[in-house]
PDB file of N, CA and C in Angstrom:
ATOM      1  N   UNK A   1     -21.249 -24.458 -19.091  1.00  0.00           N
ATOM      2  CA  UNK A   1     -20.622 -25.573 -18.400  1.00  0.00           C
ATOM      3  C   UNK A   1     -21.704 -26.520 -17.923  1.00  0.00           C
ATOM      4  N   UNK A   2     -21.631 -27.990 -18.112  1.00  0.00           N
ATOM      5  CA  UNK A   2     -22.809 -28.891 -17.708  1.00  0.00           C
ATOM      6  C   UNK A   2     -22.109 -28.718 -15.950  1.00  0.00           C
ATOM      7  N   UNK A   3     -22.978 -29.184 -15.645  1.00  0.00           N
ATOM      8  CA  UNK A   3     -23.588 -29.895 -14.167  1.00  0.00           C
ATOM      9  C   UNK A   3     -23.190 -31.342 -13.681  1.00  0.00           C
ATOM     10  N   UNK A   4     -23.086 -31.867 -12.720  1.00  0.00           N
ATOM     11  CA  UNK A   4     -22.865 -32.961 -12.651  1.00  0.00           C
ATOM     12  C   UNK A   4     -24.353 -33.749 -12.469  1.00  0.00           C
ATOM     13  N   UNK A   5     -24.595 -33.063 -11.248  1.00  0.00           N
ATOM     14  CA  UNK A   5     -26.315 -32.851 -11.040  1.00  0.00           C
ATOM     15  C   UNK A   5     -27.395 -32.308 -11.776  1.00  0.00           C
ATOM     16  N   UNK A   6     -27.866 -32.867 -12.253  1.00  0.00           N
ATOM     17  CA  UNK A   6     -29.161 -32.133 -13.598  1.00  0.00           C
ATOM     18  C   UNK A   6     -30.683 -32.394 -12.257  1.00  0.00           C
ATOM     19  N   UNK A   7     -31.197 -31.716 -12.218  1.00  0.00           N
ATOM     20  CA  UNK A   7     -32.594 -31.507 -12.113  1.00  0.00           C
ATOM     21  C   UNK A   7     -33.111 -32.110 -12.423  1.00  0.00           C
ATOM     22  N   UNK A   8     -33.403 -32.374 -13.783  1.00  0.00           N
ATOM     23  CA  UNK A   8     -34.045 -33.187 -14.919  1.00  0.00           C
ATOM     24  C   UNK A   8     -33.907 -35.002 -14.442  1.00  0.00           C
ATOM     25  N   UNK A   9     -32.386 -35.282 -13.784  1.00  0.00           N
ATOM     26  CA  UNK A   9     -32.597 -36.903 -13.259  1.00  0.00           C
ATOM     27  C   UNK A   9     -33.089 -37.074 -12.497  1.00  0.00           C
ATOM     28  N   UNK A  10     -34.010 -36.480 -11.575  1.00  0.00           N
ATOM     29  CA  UNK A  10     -34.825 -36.621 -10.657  1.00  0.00           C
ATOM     30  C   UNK A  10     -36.204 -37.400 -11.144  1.00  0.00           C
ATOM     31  N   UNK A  11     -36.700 -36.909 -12.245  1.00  0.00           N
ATOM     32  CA  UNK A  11     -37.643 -38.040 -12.691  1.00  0.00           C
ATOM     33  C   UNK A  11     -37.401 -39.142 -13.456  1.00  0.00           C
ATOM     34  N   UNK A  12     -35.975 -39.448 -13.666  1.00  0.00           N
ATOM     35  CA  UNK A  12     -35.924 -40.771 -14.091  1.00  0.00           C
ATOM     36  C   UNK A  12     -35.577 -41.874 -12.828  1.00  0.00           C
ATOM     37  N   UNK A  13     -35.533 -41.516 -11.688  1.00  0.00           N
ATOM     38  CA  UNK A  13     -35.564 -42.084 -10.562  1.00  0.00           C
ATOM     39  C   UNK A  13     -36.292 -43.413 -10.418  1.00  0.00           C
ATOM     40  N   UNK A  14     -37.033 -43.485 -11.160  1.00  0.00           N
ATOM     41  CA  UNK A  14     -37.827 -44.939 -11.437  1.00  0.00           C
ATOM     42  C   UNK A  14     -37.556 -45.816 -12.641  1.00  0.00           C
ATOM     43  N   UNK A  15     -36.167 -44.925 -12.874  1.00  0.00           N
ATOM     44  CA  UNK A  15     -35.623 -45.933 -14.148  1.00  0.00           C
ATOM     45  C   UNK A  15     -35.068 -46.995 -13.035  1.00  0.00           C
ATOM     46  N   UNK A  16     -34.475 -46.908 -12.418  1.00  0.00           N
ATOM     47  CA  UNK A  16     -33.763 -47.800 -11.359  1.00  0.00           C
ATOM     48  C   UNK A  16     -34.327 -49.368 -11.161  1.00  0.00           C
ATOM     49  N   UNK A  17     -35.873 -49.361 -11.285  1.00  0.00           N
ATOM     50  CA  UNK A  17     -36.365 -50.241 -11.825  1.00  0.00           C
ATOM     51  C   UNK A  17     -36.494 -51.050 -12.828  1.00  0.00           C
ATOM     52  N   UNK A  18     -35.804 -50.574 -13.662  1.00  0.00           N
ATOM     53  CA  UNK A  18     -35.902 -51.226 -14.714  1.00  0.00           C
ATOM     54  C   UNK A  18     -35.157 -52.952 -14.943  1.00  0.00           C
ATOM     55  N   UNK A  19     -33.515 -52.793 -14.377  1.00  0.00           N
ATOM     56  CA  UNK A  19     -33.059 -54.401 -14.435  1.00  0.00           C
ATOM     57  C   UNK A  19     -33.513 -54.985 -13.067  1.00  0.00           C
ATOM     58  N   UNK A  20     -34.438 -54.779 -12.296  1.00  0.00           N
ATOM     59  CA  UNK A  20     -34.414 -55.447 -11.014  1.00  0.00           C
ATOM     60  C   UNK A  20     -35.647 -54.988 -10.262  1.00  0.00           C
ATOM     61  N   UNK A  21     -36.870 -55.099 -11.061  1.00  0.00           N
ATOM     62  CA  UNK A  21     -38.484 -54.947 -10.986  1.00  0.00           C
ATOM     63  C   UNK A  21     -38.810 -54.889  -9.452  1.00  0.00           C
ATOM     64  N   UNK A  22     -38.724 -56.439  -8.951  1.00  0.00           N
ATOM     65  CA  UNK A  22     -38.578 -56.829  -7.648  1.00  0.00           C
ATOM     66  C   UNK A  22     -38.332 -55.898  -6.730  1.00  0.00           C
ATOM     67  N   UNK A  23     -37.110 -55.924  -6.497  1.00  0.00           N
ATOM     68  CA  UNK A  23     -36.286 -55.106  -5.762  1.00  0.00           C
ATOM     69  C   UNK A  23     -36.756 -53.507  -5.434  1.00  0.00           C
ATOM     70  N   UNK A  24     -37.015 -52.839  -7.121  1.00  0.00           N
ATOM     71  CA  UNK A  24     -37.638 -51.729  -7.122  1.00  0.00           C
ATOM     72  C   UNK A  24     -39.310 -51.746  -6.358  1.00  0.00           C
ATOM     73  N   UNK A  25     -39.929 -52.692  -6.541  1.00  0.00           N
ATOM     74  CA  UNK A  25     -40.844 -52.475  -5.737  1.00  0.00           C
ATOM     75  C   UNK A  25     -40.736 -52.225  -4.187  1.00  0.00           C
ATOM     76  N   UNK A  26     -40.059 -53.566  -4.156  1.00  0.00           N
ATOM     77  CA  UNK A  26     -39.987 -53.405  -2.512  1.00  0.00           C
ATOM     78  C   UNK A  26     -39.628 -52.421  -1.909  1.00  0.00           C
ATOM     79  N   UNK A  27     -38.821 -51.423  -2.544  1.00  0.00           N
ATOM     80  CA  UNK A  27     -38.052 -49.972  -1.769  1.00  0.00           C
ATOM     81  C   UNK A  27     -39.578 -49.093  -2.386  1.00  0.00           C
ATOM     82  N   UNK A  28     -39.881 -49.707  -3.039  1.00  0.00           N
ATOM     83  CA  UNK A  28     -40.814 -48.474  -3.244  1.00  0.00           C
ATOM     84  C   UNK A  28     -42.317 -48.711  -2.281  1.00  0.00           C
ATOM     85  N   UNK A  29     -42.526 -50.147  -2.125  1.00  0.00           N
ATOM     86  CA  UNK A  29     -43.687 -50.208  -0.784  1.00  0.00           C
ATOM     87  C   UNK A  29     -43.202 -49.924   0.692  1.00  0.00           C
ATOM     88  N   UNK A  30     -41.596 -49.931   1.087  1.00  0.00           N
ATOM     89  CA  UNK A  30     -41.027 -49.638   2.205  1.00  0.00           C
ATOM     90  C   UNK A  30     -41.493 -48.012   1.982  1.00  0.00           C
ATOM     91  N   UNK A  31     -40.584 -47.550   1.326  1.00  0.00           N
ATOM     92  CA  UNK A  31     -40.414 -45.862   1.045  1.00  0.00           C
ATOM     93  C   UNK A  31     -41.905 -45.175   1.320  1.00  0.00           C
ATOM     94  N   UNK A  32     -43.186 -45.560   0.537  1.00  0.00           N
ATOM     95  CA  UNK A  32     -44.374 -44.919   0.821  1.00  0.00           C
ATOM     96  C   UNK A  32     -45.134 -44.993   1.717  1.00  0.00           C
ATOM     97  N   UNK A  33     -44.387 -46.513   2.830  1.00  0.00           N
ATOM     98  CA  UNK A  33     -45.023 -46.989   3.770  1.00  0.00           C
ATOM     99  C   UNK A  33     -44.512 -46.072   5.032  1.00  0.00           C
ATOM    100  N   UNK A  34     -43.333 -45.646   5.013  1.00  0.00           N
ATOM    101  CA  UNK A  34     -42.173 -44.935   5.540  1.00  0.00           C
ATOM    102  C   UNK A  34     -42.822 -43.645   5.892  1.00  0.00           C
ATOM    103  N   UNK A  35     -43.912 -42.879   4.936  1.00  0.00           N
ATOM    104  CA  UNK A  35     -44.006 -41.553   4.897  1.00  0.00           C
ATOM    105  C   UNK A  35     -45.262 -41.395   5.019  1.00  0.00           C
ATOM    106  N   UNK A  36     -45.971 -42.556   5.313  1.00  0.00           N
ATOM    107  CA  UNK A  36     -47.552 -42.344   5.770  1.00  0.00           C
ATOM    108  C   UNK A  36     -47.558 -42.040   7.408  1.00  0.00           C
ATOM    109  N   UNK A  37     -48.463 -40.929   7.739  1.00  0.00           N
ATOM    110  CA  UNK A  37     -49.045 -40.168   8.520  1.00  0.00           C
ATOM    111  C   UNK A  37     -48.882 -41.816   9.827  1.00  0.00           C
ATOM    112  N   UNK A  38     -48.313 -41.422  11.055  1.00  0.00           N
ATOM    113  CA  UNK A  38     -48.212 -42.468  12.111  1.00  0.00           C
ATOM    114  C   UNK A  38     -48.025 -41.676  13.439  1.00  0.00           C
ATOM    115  N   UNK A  39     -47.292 -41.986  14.144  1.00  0.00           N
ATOM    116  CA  UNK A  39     -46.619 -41.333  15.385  1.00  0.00           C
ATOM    117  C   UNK A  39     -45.923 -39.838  14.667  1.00  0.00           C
ATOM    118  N   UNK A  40     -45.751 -39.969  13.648  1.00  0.00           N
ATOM    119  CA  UNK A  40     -44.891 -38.709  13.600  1.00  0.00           C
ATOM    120  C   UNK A  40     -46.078 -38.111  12.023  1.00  0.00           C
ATOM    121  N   UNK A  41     -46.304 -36.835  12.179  1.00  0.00           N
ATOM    122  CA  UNK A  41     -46.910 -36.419  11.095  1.00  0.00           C
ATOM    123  C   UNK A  41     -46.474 -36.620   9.668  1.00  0.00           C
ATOM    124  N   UNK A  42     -47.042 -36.359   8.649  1.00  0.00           N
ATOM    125  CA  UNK A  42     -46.243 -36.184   7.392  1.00  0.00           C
ATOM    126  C   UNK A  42     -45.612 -34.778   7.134  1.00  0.00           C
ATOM    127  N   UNK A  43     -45.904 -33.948   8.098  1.00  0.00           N
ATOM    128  CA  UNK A  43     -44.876 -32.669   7.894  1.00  0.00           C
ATOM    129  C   UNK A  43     -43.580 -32.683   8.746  1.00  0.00           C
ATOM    130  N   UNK A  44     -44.142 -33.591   9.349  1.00  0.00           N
ATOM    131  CA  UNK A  44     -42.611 -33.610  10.673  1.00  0.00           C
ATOM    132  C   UNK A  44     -41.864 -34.774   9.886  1.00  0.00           C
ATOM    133  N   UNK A  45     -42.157 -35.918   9.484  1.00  0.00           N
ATOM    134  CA  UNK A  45     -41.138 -36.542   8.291  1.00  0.00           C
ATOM    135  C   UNK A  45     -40.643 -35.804   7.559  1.00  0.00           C
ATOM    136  N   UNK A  46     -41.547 -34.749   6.671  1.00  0.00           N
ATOM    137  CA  UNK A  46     -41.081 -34.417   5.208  1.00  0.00           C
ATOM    138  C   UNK A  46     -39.662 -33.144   6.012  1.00  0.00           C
ATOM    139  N   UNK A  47     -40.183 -32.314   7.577  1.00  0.00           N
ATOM    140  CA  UNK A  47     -39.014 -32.318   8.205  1.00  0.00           C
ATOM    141  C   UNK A  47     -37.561 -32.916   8.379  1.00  0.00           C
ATOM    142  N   UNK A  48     -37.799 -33.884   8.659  1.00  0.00           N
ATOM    143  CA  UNK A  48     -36.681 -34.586   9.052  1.00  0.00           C
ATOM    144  C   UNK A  48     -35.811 -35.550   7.816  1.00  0.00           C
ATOM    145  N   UNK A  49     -36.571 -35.668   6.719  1.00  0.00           N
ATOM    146  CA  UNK A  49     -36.353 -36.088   5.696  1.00  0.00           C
ATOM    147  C   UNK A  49     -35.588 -34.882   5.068  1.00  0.00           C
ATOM    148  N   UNK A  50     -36.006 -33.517   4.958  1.00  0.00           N
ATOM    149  CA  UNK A  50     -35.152 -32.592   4.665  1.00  0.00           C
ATOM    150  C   UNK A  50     -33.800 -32.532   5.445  1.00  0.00           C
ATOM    151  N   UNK A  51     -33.742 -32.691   6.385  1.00  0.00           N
ATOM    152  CA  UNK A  51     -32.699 -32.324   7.246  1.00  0.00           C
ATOM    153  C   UNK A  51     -31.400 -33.679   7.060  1.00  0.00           C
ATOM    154  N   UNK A  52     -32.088 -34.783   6.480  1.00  0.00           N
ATOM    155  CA  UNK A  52     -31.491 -36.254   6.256  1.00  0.00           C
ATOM    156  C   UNK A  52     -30.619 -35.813   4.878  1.00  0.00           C
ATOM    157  N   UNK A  53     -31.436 -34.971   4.050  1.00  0.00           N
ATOM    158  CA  UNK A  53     -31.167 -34.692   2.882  1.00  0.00           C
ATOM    159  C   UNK A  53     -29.691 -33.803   2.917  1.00  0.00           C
ATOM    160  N   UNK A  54     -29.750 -32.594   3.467  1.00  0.00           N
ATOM    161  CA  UNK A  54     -28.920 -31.873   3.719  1.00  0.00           C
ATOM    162  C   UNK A  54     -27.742 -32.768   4.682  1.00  0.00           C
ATOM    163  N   UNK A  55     -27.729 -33.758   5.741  1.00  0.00           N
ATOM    164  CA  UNK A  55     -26.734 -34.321   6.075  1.00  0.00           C
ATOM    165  C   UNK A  55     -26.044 -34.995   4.994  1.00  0.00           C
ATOM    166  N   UNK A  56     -26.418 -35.976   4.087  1.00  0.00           N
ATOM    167  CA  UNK A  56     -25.852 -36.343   3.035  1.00  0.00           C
ATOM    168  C   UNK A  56     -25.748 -35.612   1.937  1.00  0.00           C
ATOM    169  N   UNK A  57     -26.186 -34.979   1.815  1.00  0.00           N
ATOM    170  CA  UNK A  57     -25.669 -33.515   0.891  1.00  0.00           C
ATOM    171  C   UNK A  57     -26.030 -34.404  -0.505  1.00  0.00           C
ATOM    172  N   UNK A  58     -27.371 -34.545  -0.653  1.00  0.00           N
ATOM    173  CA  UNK A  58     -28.055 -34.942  -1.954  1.00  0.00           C
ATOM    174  C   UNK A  58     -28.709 -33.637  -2.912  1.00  0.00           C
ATOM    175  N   UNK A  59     -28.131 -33.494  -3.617  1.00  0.00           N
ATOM    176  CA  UNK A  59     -29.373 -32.439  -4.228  1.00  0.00           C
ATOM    177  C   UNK A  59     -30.507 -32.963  -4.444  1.00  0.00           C
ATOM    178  N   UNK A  60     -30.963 -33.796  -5.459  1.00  0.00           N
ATOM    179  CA  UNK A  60     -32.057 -34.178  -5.656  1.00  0.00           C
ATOM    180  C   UNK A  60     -32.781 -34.143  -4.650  1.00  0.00           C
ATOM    181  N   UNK A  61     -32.357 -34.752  -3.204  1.00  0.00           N
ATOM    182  CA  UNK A  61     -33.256 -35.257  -2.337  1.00  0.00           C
ATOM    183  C   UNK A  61     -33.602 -33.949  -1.542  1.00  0.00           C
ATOM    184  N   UNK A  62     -32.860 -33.027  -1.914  1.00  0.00           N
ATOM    185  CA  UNK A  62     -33.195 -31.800  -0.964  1.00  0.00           C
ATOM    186  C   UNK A  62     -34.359 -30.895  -1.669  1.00  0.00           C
ATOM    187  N   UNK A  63     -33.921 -31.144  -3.267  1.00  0.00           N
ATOM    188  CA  UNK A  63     -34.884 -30.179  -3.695  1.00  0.00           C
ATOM    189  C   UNK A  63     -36.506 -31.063  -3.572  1.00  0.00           C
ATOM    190  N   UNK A  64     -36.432 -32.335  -3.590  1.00  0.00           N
ATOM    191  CA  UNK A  64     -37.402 -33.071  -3.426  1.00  0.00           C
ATOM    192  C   UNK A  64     -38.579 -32.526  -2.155  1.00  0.00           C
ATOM    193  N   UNK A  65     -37.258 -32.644  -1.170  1.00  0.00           N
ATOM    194  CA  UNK A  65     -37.918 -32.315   0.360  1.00  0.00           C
ATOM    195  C   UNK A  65     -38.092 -31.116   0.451  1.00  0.00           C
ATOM    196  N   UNK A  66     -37.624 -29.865   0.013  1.00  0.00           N
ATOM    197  CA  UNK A  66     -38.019 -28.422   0.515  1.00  0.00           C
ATOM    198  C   UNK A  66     -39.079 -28.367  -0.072  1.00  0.00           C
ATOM    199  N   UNK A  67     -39.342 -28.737  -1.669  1.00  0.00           N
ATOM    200  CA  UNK A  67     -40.909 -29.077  -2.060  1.00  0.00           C
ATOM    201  C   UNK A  67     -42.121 -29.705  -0.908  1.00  0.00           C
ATOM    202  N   UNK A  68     -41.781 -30.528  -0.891  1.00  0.00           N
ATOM    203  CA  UNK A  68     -42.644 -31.110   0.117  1.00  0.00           C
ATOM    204  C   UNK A  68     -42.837 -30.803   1.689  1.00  0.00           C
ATOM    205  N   UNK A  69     -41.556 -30.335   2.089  1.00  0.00           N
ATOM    206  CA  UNK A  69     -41.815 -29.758   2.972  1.00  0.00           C
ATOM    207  C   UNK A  69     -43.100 -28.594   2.752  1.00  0.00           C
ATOM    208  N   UNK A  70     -42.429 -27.706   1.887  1.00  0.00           N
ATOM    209  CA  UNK A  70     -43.815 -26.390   1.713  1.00  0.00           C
ATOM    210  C   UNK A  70     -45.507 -27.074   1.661  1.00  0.00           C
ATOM    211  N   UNK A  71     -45.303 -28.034   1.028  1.00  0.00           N
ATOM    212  CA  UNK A  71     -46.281 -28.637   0.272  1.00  0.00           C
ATOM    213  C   UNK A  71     -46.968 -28.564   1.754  1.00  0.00           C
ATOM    214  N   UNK A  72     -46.576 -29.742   2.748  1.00  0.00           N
ATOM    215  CA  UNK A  72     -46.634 -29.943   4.081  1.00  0.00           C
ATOM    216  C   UNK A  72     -47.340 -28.824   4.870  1.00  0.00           C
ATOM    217  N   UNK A  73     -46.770 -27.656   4.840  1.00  0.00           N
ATOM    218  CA  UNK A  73     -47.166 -26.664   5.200  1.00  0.00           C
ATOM    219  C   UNK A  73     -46.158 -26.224   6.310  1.00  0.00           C
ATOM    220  N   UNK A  74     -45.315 -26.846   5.884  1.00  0.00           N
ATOM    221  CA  UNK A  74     -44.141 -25.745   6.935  1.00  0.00           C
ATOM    222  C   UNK A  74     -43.802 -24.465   6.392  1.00  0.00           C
ATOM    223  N   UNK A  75     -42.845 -24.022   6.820  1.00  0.00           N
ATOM    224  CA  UNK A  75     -42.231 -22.474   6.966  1.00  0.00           C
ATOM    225  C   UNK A  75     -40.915 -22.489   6.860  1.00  0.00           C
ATOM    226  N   UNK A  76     -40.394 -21.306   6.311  1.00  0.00           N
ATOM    227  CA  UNK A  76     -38.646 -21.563   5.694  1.00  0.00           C
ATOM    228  C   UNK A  76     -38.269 -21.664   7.627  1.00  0.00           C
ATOM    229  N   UNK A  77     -38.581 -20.662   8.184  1.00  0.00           N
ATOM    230  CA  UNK A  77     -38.027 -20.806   9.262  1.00  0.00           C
ATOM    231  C   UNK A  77     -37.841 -22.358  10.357  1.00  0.00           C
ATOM    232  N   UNK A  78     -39.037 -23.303  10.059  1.00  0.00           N
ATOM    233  CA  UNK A  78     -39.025 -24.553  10.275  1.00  0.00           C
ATOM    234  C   UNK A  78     -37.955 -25.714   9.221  1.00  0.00           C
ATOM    235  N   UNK A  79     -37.823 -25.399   8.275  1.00  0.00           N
ATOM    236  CA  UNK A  79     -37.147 -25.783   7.123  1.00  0.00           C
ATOM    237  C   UNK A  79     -35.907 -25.553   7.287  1.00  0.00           C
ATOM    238  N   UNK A  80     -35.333 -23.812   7.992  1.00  0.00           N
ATOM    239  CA  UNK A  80     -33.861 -23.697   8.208  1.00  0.00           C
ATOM    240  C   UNK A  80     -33.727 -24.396   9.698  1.00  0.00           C
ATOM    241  N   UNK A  81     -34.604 -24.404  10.434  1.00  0.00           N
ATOM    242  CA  UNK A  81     -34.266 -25.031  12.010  1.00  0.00           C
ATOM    243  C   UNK A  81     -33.565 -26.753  11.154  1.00  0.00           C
ATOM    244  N   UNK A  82     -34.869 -27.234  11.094  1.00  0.00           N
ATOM    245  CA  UNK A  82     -34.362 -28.352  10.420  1.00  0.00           C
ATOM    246  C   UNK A  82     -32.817 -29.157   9.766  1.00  0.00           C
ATOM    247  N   UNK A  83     -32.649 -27.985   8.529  1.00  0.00           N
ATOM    248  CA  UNK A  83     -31.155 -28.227   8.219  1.00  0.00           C
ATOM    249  C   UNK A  83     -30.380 -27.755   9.833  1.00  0.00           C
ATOM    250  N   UNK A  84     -29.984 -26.502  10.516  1.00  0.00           N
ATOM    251  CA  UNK A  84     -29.433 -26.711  11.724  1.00  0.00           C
ATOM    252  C   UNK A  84     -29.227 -27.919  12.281  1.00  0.00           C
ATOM    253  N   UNK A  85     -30.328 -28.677  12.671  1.00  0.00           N
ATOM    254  CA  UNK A  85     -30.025 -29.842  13.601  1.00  0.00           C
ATOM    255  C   UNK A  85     -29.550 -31.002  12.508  1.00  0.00           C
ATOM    256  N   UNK A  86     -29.512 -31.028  11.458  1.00  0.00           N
ATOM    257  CA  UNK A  86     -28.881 -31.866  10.924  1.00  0.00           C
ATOM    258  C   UNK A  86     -27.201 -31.571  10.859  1.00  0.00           C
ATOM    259  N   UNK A  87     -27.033 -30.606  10.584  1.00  0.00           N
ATOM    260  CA  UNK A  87     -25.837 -29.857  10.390  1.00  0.00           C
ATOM    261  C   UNK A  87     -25.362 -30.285  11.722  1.00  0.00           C
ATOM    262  N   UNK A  88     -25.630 -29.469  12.860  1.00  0.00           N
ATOM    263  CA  UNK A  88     -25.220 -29.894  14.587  1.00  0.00           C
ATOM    264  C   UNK A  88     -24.951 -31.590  14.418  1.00  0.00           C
ATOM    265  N   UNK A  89     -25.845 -32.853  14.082  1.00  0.00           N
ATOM    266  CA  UNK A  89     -25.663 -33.504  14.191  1.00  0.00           C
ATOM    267  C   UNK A  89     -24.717 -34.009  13.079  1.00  0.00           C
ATOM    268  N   UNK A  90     -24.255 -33.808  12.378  1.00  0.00           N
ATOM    269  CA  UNK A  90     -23.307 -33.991  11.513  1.00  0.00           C
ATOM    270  C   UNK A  90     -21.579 -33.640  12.093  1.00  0.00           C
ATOM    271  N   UNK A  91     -21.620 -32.610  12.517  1.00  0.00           N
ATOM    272  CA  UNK A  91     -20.290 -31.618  13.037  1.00  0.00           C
ATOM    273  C   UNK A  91     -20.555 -32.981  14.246  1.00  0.00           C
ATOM    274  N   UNK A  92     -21.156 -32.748  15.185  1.00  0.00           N
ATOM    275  CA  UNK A  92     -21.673 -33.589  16.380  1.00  0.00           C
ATOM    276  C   UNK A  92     -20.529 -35.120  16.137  1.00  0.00           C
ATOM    277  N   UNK A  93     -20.842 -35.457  15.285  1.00  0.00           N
ATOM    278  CA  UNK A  93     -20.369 -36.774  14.860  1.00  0.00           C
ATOM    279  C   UNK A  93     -19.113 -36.962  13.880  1.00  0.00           C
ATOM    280  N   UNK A  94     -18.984 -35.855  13.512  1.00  0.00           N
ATOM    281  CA  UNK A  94     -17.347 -35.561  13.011  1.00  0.00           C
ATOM    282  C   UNK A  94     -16.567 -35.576  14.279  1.00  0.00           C
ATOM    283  N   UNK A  95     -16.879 -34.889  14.880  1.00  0.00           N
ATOM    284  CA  UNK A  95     -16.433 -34.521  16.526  1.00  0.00           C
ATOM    285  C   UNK A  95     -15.909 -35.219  17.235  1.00  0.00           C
ATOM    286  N   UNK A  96     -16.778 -36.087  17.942  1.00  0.00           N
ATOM    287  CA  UNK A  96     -16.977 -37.430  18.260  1.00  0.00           C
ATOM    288  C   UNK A  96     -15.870 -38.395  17.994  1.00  0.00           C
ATOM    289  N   UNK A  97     -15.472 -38.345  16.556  1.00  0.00           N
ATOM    290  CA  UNK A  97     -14.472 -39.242  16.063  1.00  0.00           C
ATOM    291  C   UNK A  97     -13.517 -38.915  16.149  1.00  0.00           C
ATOM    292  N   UNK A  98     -12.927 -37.345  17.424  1.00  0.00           N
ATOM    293  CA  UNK A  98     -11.479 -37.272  17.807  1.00  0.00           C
ATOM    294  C   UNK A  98     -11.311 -37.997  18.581  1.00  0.00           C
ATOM    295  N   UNK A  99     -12.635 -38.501  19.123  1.00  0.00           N
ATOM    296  CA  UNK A  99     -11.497 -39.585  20.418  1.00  0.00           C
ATOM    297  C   UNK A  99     -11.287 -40.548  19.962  1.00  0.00           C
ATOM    298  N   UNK A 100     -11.581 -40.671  19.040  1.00  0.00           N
ATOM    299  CA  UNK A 100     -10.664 -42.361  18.171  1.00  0.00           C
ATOM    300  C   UNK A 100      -9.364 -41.905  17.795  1.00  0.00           C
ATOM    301  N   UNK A 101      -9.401 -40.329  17.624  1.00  0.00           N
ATOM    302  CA  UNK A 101      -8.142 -39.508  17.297  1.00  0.00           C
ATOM    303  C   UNK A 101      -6.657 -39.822  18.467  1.00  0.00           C
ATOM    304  N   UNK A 102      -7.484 -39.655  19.280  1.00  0.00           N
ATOM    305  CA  UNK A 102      -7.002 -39.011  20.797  1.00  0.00           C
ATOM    306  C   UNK A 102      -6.715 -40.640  21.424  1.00  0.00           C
ATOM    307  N   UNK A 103      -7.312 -41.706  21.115  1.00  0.00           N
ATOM    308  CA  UNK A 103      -7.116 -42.957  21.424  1.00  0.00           C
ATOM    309  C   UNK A 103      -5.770 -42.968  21.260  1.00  0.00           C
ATOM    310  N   UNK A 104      -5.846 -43.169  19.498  1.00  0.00           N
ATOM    311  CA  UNK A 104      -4.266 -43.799  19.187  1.00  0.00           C
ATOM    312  C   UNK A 104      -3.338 -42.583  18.959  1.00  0.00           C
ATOM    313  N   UNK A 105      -3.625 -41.671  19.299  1.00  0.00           N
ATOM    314  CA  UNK A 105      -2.488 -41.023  19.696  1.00  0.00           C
ATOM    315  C   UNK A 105      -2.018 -41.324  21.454  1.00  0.00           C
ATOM    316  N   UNK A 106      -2.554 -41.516  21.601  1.00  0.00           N
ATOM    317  CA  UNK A 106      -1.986 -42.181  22.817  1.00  0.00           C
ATOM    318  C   UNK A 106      -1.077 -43.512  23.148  1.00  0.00           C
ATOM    319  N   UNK A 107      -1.748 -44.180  22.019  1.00  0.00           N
ATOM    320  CA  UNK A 107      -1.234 -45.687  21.676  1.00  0.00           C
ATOM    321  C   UNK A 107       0.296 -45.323  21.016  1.00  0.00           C
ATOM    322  N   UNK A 108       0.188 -44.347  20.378  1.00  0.00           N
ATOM    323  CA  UNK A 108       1.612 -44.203  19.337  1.00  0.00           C
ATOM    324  C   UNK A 108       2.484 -43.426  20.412  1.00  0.00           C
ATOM    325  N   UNK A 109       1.958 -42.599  21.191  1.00  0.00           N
ATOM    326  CA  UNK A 109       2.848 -41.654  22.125  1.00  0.00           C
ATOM    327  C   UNK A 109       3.134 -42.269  22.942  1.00  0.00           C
ATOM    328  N   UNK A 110       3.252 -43.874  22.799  1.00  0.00           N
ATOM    329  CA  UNK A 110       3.748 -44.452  24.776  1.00  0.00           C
ATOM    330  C   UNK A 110       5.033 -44.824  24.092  1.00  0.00           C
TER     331      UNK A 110
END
């Protein structure tokens, strides 16, 4: 059975460039500019970049980041904290949006 997700499209990721050169650059001088060493390390990005990954539920981008995370020199146990607080903040913000629930049910119940 194929996949929807192949592995393998992960390195054509720079095909994206191809009708719109421009454009592709610019995400690509933001993006590397994004992940250079500043206030926050490059292991604590490639952190939180994992955990970004797993909120949007990308494969590519996850298998990207648990790579790099290791690379980084973290630890599965830093790697599973990580997904956690993304996860928390995900549920967190599903959550959240009962009281928009709870609003108009109020509005409809008068």
């Amino acid at each position: 059975m194929s996949h929807y997700y192949d592995d393998h499209d992960l390195s054509r990721f720079g095909d994206m460039g191809r009708n719109a050169p421009d454009l592709w650059e610019k995400f690509n001088d933001w993006y590397q500019a994004t992940f250079q060493e500043g206030s926050l390390s490059g292991r604590e990005k490639a952190l939180i970049a994992l955990g970004v990954a797993h909120a949007l539920q990308c494969p590519y981008c996850i298998d990207a980041w648990s790579q790099e995370c290791l690379e980084k020199g973290s630890n599965l146990d830093q790697m599973t904290e990580a997904v956690h607080v993304a996860a928390a903040i995900r549920g967190g913000a599903a959550l959240v949006h009962g009281v928009q629930m709870r609003k108009r049910n109020a509005q409809l119940s008068m």
